[in-house]
N, C-alpha and C. Protein backbone atom coordinates (compact mmCIF):
# COMPACT_ATOMS: atom_id res chain seq x y z
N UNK A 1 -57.28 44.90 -9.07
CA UNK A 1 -57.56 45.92 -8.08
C UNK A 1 -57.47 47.29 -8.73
N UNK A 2 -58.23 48.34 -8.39
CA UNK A 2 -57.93 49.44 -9.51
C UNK A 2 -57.97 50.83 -8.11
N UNK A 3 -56.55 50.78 -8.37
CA UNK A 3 -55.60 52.16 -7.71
C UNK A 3 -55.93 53.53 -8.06
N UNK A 4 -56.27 53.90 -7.26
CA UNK A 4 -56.15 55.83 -7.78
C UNK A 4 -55.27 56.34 -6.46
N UNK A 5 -54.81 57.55 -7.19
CA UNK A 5 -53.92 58.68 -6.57
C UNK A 5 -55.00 59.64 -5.96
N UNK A 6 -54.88 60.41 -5.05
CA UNK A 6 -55.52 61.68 -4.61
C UNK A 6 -53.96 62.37 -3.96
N UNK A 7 -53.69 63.50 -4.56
CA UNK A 7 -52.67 64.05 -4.33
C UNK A 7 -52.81 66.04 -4.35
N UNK A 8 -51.87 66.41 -3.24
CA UNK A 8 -51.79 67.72 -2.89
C UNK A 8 -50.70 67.92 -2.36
N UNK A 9 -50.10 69.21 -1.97
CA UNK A 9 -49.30 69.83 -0.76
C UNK A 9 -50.18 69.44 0.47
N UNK A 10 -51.04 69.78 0.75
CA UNK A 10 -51.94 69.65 1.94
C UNK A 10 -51.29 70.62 2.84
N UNK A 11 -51.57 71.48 2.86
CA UNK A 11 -50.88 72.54 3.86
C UNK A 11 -52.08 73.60 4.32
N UNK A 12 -52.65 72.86 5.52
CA UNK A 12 -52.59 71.73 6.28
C UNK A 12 -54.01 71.35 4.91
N UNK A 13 -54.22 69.67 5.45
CA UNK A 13 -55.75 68.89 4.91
C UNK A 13 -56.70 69.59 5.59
N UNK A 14 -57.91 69.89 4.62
CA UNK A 14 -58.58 70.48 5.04
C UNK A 14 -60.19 69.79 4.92
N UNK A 15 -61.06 70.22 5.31
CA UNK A 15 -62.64 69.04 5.10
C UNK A 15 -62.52 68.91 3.80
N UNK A 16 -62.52 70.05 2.70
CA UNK A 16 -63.05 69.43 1.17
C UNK A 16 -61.62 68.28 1.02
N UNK A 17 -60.48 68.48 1.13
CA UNK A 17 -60.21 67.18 0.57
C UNK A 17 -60.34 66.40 1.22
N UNK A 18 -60.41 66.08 2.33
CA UNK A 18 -61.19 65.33 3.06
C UNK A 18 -62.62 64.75 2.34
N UNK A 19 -62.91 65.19 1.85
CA UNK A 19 -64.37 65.27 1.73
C UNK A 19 -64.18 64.14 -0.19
N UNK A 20 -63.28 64.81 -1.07
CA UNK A 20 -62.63 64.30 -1.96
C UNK A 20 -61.89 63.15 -1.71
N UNK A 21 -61.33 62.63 -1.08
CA UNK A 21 -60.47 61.43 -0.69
C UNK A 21 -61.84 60.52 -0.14
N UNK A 22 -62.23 61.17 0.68
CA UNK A 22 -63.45 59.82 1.15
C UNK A 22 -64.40 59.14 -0.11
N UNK A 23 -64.83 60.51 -1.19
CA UNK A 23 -65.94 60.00 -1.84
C UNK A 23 -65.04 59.22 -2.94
N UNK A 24 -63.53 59.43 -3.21
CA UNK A 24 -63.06 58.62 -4.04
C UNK A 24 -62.63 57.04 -3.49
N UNK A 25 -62.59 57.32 -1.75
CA UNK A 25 -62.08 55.64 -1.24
C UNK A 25 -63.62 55.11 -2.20
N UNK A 26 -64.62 55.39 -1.77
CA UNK A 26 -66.06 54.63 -2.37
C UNK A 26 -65.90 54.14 -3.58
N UNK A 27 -64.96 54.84 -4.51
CA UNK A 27 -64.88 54.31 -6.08
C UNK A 27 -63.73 53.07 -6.10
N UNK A 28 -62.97 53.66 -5.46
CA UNK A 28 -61.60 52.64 -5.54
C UNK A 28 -61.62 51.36 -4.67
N UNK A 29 -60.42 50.58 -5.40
CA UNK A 29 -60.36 49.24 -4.28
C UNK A 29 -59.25 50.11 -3.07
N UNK A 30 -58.63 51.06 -3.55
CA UNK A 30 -57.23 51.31 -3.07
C UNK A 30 -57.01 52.62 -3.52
N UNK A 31 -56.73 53.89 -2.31
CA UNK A 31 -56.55 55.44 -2.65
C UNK A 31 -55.40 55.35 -1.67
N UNK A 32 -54.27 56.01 -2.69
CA UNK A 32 -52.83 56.46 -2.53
C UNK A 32 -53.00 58.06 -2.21
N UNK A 33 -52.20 58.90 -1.29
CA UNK A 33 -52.93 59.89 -1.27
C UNK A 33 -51.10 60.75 -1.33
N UNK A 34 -51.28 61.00 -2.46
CA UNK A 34 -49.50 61.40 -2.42
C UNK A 34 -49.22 63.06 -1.75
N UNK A 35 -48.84 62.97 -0.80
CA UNK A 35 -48.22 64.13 -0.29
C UNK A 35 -47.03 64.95 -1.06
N UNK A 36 -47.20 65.80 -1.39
CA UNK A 36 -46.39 66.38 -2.58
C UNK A 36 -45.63 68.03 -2.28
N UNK A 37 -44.79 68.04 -2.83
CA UNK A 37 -44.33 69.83 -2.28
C UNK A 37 -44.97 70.57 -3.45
N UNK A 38 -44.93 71.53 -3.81
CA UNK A 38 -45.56 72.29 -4.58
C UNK A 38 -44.54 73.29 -5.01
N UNK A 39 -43.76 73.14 -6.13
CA UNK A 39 -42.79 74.66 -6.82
C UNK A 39 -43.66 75.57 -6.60
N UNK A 40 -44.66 75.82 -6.99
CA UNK A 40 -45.44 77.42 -6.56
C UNK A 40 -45.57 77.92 -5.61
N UNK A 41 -45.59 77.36 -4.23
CA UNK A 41 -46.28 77.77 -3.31
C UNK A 41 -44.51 77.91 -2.12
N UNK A 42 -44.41 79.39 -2.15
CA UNK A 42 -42.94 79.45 -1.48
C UNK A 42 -42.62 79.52 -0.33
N UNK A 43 -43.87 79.55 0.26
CA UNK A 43 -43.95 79.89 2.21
C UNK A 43 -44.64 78.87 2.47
N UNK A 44 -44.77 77.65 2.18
CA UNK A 44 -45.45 76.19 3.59
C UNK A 44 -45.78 77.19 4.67
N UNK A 45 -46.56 76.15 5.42
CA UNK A 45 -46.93 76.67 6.76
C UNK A 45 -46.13 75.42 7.67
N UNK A 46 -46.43 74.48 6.95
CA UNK A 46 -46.03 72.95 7.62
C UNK A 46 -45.10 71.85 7.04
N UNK A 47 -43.75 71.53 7.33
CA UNK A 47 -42.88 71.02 7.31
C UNK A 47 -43.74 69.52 6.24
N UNK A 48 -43.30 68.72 5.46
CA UNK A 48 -43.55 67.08 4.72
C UNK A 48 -43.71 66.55 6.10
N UNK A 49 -42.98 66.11 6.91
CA UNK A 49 -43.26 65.24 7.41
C UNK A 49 -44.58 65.31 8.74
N UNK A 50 -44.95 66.69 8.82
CA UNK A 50 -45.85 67.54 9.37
C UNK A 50 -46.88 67.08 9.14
N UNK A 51 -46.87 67.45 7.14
CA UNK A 51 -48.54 67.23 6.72
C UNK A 51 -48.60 66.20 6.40
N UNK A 52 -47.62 64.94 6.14
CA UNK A 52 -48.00 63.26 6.34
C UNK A 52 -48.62 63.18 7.40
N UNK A 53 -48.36 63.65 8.32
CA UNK A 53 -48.45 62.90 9.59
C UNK A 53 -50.14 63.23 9.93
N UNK A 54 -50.40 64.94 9.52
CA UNK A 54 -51.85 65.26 9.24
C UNK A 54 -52.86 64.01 8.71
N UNK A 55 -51.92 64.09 7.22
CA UNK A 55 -53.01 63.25 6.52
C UNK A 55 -53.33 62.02 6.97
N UNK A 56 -52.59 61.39 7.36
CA UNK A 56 -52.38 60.39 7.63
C UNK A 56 -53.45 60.18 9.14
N UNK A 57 -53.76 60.92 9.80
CA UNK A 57 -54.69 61.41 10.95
C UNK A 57 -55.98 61.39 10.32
N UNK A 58 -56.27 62.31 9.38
CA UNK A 58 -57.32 62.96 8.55
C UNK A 58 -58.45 61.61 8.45
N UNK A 59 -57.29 60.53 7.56
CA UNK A 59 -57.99 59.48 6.94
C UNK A 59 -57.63 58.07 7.29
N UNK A 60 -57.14 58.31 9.02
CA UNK A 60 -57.31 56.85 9.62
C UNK A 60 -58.58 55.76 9.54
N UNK A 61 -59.97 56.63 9.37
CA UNK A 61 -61.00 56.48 9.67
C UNK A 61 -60.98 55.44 7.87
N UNK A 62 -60.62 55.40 6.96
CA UNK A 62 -61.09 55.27 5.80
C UNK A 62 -59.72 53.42 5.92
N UNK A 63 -60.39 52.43 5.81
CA UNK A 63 -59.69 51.36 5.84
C UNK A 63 -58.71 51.02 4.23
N UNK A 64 -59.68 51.81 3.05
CA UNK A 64 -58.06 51.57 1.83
C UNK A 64 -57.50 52.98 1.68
N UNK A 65 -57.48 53.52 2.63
CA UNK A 65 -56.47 54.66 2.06
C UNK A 65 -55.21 54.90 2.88
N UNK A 66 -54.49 55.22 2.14
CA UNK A 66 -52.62 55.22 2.58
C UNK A 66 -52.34 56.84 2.22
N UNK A 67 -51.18 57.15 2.78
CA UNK A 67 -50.48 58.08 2.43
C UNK A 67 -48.88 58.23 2.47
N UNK A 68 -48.33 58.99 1.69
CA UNK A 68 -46.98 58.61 0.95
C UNK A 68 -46.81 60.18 1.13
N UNK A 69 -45.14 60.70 1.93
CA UNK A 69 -44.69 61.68 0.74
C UNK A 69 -43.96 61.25 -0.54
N UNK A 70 -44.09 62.19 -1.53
CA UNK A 70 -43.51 61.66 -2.74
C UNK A 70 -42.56 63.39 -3.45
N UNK A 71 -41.59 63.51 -4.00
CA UNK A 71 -40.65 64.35 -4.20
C UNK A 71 -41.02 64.89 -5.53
N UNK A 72 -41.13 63.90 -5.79
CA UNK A 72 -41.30 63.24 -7.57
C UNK A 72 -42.40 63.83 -8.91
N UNK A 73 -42.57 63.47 -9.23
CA UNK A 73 -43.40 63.43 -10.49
C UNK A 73 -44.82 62.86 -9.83
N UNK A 74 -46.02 63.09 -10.08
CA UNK A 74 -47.25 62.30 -10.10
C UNK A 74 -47.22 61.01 -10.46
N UNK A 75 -47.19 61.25 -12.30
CA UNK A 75 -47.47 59.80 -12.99
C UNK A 75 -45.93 58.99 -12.62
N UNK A 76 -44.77 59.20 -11.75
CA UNK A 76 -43.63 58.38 -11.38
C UNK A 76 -44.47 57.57 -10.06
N UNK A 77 -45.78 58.59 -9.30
CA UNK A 77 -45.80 57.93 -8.27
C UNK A 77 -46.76 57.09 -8.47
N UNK A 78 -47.55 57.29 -9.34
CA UNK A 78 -49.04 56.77 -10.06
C UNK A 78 -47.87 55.46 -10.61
N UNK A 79 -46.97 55.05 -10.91
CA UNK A 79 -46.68 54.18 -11.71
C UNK A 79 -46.15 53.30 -10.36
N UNK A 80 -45.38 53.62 -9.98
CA UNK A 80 -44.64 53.35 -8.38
C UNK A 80 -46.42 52.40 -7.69
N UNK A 81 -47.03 52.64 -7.25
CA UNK A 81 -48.10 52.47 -6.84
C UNK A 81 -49.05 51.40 -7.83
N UNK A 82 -49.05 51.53 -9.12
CA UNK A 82 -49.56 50.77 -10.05
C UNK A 82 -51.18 51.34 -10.05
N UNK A 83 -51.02 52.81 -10.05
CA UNK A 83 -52.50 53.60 -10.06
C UNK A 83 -52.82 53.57 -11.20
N UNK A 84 -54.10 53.19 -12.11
CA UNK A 84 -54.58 54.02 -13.34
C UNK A 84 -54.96 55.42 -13.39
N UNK A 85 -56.02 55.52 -12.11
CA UNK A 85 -56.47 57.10 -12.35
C UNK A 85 -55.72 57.92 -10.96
N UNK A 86 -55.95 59.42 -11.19
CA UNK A 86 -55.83 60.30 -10.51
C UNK A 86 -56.93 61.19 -10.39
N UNK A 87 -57.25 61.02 -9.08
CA UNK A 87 -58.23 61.55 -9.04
C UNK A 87 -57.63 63.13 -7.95
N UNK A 88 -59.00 64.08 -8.80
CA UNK A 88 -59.10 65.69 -8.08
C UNK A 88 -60.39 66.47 -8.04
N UNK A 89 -59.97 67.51 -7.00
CA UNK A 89 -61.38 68.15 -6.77
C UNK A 89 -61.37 69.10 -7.55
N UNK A 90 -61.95 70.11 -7.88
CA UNK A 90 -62.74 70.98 -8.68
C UNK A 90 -63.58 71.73 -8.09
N UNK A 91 -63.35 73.20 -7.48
CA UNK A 91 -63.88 74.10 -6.94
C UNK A 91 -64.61 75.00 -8.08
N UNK A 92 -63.89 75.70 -9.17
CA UNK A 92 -64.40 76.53 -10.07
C UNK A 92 -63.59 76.12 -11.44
N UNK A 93 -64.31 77.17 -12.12
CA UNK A 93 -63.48 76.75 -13.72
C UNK A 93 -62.37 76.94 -13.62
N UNK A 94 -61.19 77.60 -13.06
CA UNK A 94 -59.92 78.35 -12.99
C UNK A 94 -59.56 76.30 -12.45
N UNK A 95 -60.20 76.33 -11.59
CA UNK A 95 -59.32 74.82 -10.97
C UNK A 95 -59.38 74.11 -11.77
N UNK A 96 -60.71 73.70 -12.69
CA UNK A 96 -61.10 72.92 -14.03
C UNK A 96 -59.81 73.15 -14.89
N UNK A 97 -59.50 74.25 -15.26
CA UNK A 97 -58.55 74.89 -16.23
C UNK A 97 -57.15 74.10 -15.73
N UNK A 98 -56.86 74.27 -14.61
CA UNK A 98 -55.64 73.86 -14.16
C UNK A 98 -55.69 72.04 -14.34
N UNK A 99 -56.55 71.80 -13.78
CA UNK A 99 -56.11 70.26 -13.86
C UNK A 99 -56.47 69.33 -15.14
N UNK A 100 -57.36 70.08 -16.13
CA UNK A 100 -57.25 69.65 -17.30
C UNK A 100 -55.77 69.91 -18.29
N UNK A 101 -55.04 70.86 -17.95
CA UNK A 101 -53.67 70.75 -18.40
C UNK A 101 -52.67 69.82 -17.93
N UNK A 102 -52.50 69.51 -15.89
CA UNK A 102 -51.92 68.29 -15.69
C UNK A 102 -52.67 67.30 -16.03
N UNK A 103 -53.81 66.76 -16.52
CA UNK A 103 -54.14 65.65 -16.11
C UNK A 103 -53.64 65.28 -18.06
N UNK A 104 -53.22 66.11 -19.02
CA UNK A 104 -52.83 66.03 -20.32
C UNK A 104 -51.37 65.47 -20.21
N UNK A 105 -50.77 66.35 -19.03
CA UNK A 105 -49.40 66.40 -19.03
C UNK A 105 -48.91 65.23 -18.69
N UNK A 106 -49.95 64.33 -17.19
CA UNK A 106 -49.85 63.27 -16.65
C UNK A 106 -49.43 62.36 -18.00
N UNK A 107 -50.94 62.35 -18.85
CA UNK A 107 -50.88 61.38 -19.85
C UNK A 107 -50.33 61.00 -20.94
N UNK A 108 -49.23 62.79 -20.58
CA UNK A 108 -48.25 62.36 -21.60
C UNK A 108 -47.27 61.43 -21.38
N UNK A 109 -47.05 61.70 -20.02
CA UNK A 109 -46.18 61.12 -19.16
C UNK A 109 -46.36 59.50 -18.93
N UNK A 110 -47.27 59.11 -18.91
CA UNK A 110 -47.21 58.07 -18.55
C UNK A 110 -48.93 57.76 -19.57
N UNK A 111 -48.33 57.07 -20.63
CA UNK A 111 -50.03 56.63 -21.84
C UNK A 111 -50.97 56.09 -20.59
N UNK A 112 -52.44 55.84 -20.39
CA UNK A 112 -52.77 55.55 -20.33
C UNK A 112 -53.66 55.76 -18.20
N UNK A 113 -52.77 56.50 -18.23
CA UNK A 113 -53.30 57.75 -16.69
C UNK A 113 -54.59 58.12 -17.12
N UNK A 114 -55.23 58.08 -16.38
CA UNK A 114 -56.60 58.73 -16.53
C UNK A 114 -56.98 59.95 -15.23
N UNK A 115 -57.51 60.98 -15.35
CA UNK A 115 -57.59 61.71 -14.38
C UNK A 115 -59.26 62.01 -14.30
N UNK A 116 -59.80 62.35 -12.91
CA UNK A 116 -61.20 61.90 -12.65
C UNK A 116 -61.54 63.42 -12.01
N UNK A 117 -62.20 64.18 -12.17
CA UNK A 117 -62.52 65.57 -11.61
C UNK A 117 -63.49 65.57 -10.95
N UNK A 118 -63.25 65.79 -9.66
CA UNK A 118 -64.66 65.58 -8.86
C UNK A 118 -65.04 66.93 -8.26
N UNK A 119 -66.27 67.55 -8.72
CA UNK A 119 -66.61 68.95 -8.38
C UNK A 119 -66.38 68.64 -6.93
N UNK A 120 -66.36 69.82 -6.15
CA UNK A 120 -66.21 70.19 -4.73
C UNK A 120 -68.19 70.07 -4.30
N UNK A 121 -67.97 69.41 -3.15
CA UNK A 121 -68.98 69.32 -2.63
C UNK A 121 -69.89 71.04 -2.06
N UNK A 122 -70.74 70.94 -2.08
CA UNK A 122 -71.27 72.82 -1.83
C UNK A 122 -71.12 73.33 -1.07
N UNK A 123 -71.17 72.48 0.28
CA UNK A 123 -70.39 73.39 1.37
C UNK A 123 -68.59 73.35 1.86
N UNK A 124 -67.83 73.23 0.90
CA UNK A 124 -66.60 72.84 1.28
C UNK A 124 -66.08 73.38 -0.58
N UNK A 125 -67.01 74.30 -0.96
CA UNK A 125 -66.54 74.83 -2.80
C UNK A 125 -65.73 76.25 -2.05
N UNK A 126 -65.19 76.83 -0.96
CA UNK A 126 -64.89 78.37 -0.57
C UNK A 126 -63.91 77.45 -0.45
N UNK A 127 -63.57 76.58 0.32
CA UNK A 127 -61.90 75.68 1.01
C UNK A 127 -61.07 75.83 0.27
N UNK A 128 -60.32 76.24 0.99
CA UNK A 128 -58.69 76.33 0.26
C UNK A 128 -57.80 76.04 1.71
N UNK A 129 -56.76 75.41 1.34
CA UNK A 129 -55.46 75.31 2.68
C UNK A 129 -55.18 76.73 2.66
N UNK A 130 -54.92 77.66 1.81
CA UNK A 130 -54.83 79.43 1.68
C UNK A 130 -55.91 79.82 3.28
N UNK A 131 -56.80 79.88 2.61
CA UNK A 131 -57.99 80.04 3.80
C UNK A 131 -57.49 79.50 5.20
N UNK A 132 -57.45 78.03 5.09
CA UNK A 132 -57.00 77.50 6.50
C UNK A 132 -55.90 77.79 6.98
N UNK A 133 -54.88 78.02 6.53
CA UNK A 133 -53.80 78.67 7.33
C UNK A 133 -54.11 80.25 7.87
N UNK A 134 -55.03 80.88 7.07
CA UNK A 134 -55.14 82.16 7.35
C UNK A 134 -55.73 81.81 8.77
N UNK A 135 -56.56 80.92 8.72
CA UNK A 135 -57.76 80.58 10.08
C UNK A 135 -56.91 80.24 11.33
N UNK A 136 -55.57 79.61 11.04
CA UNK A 136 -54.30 78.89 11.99
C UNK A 136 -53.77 80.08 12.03
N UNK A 137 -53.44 81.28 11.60
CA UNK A 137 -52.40 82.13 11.72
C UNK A 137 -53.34 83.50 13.07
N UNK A 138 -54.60 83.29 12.80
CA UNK A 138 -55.13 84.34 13.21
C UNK A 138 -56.06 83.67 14.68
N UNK A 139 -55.73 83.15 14.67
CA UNK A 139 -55.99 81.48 15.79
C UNK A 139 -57.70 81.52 15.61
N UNK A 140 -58.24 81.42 14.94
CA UNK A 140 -59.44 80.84 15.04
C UNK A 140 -59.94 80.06 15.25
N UNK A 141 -61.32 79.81 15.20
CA UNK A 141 -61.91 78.56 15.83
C UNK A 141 -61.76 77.26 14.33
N UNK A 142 -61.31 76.31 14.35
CA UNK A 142 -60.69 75.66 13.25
C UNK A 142 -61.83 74.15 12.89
N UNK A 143 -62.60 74.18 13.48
CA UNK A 143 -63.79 73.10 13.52
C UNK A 143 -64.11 72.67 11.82
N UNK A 144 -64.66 73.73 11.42
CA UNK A 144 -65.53 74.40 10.47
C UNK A 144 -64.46 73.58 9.10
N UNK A 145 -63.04 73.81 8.79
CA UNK A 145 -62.49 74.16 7.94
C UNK A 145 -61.65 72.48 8.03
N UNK A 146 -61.33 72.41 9.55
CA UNK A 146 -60.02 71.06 9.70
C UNK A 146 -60.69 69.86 9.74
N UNK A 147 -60.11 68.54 9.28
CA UNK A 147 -60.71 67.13 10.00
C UNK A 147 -60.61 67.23 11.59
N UNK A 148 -61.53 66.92 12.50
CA UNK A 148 -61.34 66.97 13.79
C UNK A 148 -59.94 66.29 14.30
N UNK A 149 -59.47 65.16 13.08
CA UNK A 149 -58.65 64.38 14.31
C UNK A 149 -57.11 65.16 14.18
N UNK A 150 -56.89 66.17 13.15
CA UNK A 150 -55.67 67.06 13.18
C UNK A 150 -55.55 68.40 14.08
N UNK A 151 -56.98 68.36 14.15
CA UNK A 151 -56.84 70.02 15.56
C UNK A 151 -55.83 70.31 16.17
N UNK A 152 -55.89 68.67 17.09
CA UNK A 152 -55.10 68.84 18.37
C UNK A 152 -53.46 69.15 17.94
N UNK A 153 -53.05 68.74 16.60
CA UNK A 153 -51.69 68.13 16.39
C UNK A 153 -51.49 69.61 15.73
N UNK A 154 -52.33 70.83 15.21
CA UNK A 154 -52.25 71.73 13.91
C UNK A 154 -51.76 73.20 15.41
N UNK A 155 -52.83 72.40 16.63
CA UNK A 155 -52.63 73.52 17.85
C UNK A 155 -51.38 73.80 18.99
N UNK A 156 -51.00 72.26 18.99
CA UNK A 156 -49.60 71.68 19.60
C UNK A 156 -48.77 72.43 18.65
N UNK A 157 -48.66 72.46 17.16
CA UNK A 157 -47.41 73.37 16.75
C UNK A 157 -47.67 75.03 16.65
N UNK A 158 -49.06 74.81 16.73
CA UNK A 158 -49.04 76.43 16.83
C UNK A 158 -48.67 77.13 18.12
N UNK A 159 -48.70 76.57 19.08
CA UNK A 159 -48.74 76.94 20.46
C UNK A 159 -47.19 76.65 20.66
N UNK A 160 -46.44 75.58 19.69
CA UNK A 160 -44.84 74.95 19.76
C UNK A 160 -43.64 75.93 19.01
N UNK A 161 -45.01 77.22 18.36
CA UNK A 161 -44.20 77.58 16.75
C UNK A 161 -43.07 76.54 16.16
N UNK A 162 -43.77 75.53 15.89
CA UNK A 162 -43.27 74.05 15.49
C UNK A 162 -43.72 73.74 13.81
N UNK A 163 -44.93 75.08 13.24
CA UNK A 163 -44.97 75.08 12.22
C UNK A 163 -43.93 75.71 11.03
N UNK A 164 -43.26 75.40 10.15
CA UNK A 164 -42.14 75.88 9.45
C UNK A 164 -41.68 76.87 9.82
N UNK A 165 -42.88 78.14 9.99
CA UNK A 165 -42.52 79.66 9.70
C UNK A 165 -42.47 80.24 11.13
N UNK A 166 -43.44 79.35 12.23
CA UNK A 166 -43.37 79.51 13.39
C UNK A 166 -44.70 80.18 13.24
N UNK A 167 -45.49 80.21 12.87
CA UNK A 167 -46.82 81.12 12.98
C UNK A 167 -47.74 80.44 13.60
């Protein structure tokens, strides 16, 4: 069976990875989709068990894909899972740049990780969760940017200030 990872913060999932997770279920027997915190990013909008629960909404629709939070390392969860590749999207060269350094680091980590770069589809290359929270903070119309089936759950905490920061 041949496992891949699709992994982010997801704060919140937005169509392009959406859009990335679906075209990789097509490659795989089996997409792990590791929910991850992010050291860089110091203000979340949405609590782990928040954006599981997103993702996990996002990609009911997709019959091999799962989702996990994970604390950890990638290639700990890629190994945990028994993934070969990791797969990611690719908006511009700056993102190229970035994930050709983890996907080195992965393989240091663990011989034999392979990482799969999948350009961003053309209408979903502007997406960023950056963007979409801006779109949640300023209450916009969220169609455009969210999977439909997280709306309801992204509007319940906005309306709950149930999102981390309360925004």
């Amino acid at each position: 069976m041949r496992t891949a990872i699709c992994s982010g913060s997801f704060d919140p999932i937005t169509l392009g990875h959406l859009d990335i997770i679906g075209r990789a279920a097509g490659c795989f027997d089996e997409i792990w989709v590791c929910v991850s915190p992010n050291a860089e990013k110091t203000s979340p909008m949405f609590l782990p068990d928040q954006k599981l629960e997103m993702v996990r909404a996002a990609v009911a629709h997709l019959p091999n894909v799962y989702a996990e939070l994970w604390p950890g390392l990638l290639a700990e969860f890629a190994a945990a899972h028994q993934a070969s590749v990791i797969v990611r999207g690719v908006r511009c060269v700056s993102d190229f740049d970035n994930e050709y350094q983890m996907a080195l680091i992965n393989r240091g980590l663990r011989p034999g990780l392979e990482t799969m770069l999948l350009p961003a589809s053309g209408e979903f290359q502007h997406f960023s969760s950056s963007m979409a929270r801006e779109m949640i903070r300023y209450r916009q119309p969220l169609e455009k940017y969210l999977p439909a089936p997280i709306i309801p759950l992204v509007e319940k905490l906005r309306e709950e200030g149930g999102t981390k920061h309360g925004q």
